[in-house]
N, C-alpha and C. Protein backbone atom coordinates (compact mmCIF):
# COMPACT_ATOMS: atom_id res chain seq x y z
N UNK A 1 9.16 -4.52 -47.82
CA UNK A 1 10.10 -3.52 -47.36
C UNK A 1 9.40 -2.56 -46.39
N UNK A 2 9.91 -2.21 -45.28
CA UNK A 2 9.37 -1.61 -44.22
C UNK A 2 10.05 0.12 -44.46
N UNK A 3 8.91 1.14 -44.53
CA UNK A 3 9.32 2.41 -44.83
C UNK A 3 9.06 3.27 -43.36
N UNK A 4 10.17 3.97 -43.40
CA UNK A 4 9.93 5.34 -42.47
C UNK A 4 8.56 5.35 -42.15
N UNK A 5 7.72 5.64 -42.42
CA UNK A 5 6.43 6.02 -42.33
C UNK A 5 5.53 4.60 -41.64
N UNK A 6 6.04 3.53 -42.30
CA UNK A 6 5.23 2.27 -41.73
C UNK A 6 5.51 2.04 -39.92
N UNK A 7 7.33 1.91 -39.80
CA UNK A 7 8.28 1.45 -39.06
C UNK A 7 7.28 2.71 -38.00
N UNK A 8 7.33 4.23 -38.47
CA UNK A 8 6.77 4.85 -37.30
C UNK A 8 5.37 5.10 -36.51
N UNK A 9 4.88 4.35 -37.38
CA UNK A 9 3.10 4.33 -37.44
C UNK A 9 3.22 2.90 -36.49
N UNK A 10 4.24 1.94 -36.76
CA UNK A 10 3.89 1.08 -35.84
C UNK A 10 4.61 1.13 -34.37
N UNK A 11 5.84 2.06 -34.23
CA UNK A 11 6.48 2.21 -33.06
C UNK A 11 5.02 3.48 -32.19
N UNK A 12 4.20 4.39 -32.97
CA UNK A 12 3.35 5.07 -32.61
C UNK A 12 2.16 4.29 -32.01
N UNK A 13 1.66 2.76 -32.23
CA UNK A 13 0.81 2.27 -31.93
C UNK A 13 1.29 1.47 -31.36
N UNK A 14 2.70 1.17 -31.08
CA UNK A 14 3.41 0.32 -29.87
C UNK A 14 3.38 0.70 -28.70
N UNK A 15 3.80 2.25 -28.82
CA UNK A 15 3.59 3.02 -27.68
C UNK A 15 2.28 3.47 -26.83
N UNK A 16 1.68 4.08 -27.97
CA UNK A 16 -0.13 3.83 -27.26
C UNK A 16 -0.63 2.92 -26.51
N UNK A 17 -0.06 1.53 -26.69
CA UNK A 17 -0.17 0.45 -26.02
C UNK A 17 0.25 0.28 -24.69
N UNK A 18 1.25 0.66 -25.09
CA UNK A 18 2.47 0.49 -23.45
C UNK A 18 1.93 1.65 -22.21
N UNK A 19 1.48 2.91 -23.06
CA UNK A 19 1.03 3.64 -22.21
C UNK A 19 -0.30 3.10 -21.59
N UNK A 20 -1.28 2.79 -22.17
CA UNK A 20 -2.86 2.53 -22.04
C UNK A 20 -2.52 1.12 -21.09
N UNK A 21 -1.80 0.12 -21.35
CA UNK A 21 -1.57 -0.58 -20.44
C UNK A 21 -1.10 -0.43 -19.03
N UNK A 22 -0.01 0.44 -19.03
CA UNK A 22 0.80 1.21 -17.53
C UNK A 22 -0.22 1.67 -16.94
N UNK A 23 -1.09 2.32 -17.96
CA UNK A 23 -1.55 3.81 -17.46
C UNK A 23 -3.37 3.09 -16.22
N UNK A 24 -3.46 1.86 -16.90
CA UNK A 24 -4.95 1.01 -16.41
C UNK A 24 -5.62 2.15 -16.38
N UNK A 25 -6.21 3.01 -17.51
CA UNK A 25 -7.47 4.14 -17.45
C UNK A 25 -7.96 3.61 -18.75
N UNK A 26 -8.86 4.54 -19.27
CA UNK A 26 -9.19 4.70 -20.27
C UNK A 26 -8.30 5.08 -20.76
N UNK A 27 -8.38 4.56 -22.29
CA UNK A 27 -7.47 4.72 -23.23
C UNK A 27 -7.82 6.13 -24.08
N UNK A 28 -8.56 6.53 -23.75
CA UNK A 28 -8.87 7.87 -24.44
C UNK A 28 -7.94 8.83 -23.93
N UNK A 29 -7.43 8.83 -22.60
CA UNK A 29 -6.70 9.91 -21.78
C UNK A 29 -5.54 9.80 -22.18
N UNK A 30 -5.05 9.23 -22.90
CA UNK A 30 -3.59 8.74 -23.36
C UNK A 30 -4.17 8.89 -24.67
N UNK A 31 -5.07 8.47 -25.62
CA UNK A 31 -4.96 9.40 -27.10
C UNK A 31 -5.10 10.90 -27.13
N UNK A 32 -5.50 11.68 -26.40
CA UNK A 32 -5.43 12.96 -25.74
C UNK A 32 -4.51 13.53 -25.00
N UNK A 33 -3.56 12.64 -25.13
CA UNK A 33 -2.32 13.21 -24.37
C UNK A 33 -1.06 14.37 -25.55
N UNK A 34 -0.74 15.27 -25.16
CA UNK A 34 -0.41 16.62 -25.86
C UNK A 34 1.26 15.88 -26.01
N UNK A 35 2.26 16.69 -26.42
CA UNK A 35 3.46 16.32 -26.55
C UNK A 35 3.49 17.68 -25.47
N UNK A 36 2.83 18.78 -25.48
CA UNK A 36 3.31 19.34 -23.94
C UNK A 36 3.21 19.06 -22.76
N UNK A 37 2.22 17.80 -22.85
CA UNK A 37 2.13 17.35 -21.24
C UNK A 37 3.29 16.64 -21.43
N UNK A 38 3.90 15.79 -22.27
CA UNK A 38 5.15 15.20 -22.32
C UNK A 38 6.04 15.66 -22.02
N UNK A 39 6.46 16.81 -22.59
CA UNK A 39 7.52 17.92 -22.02
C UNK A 39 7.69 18.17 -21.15
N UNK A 40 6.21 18.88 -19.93
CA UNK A 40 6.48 19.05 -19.22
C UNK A 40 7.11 18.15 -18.10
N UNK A 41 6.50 16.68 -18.12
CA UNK A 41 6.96 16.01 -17.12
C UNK A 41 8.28 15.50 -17.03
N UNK A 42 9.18 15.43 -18.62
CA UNK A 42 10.21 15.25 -18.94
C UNK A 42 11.05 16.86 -18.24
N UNK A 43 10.59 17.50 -17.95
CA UNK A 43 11.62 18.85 -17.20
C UNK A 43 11.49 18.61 -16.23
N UNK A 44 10.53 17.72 -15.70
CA UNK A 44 10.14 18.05 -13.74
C UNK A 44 11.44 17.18 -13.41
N UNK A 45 11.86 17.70 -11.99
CA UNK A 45 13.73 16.95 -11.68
C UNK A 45 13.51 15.94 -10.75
N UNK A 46 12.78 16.08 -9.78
CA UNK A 46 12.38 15.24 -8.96
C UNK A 46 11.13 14.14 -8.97
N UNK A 47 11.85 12.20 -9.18
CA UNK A 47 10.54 11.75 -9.53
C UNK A 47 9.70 11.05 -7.96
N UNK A 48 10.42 11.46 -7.07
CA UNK A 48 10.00 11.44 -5.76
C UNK A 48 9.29 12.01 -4.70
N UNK A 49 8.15 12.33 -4.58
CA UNK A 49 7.63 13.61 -4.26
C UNK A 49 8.39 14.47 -3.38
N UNK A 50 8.56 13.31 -2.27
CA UNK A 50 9.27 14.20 -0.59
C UNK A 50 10.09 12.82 0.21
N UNK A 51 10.21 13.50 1.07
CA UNK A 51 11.29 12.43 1.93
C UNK A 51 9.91 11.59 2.64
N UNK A 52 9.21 11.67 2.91
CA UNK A 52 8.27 10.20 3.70
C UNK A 52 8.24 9.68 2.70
N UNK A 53 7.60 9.90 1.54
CA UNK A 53 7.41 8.97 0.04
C UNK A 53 8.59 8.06 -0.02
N UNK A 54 9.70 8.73 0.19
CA UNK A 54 10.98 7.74 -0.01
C UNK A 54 11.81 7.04 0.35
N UNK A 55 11.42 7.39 1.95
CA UNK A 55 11.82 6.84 3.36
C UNK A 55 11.08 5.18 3.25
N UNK A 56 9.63 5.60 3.22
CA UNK A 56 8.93 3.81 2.78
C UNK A 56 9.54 3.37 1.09
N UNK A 57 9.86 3.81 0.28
CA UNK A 57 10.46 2.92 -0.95
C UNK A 57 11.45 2.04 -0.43
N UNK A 58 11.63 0.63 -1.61
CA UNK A 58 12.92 -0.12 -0.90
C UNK A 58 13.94 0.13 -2.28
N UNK A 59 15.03 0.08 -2.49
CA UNK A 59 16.33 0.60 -2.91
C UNK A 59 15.86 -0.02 -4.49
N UNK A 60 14.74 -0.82 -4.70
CA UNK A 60 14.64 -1.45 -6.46
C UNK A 60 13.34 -0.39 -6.55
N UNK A 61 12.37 -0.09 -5.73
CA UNK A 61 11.62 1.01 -5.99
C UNK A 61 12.04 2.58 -6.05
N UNK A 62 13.06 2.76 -5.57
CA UNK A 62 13.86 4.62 -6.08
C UNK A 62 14.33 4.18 -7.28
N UNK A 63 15.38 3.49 -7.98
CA UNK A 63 15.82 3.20 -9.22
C UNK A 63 14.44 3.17 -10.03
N UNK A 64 13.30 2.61 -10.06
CA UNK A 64 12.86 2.44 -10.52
C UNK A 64 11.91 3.98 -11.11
N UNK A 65 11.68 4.04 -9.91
CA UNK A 65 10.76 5.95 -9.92
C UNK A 65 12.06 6.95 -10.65
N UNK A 66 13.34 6.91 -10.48
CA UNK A 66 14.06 7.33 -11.59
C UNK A 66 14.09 7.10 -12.59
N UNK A 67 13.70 6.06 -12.94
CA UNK A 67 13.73 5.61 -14.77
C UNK A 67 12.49 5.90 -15.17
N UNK A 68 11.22 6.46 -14.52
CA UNK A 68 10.13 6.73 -14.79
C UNK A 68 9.62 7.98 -14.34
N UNK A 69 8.76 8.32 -15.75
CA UNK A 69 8.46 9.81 -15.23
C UNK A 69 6.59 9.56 -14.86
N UNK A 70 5.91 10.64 -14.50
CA UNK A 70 4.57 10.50 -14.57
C UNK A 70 4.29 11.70 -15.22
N UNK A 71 3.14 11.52 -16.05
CA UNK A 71 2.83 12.56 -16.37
C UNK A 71 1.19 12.60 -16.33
N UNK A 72 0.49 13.77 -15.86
CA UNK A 72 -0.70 14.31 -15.43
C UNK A 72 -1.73 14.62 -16.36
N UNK A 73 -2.71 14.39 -16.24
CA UNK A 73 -3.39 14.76 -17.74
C UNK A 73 -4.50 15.14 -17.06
N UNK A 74 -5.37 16.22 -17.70
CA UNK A 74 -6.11 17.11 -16.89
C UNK A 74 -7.74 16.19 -17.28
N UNK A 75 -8.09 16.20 -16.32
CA UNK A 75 -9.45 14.94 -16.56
C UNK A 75 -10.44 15.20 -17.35
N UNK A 76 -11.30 14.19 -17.69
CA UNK A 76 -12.58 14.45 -18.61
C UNK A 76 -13.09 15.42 -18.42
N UNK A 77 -13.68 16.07 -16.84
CA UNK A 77 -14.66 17.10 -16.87
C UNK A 77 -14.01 18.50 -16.19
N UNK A 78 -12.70 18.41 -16.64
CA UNK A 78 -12.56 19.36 -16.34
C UNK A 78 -12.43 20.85 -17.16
């Protein structure tokens, strides 16, 4: 029988995955990642920087930068 606690421990190490994979860094920068760096990038409105950035995208790359956020993580030595 699969409990609350199991089901989320493994959707928690599903995700670690998916990120550390996307992310091609070290995987440490993504176990160090805050739920406020999450937040914040989940408020930012625009996932496009500016109009040249989006002028070169083709119409499956804007859909796509909409369904995806980035989020910034402040580096090892800093």
């Amino acid at each position: 029988m699969v409990t609350k606690a199991s089901a989320y421990a493994e959707l928690v190490r599903y995700t670690l995955c998916e990120i550390t994979m996307f992310n091609g860094k070290r995987g440490g920068e993504v176990q160090r990642m805050k739920v406020t760096d999450v937040t914040k990038a989940l408020k930012e409105t625009s996932s496009v920087p500016d109009k040249e950035v989006k002028l070169s995208l083709s119409a499956t790359e804007i859909k796509l930068c909409r369904m995806t956020k980035r989020v910034e993580l402040q580096g090892k030595l800093c």
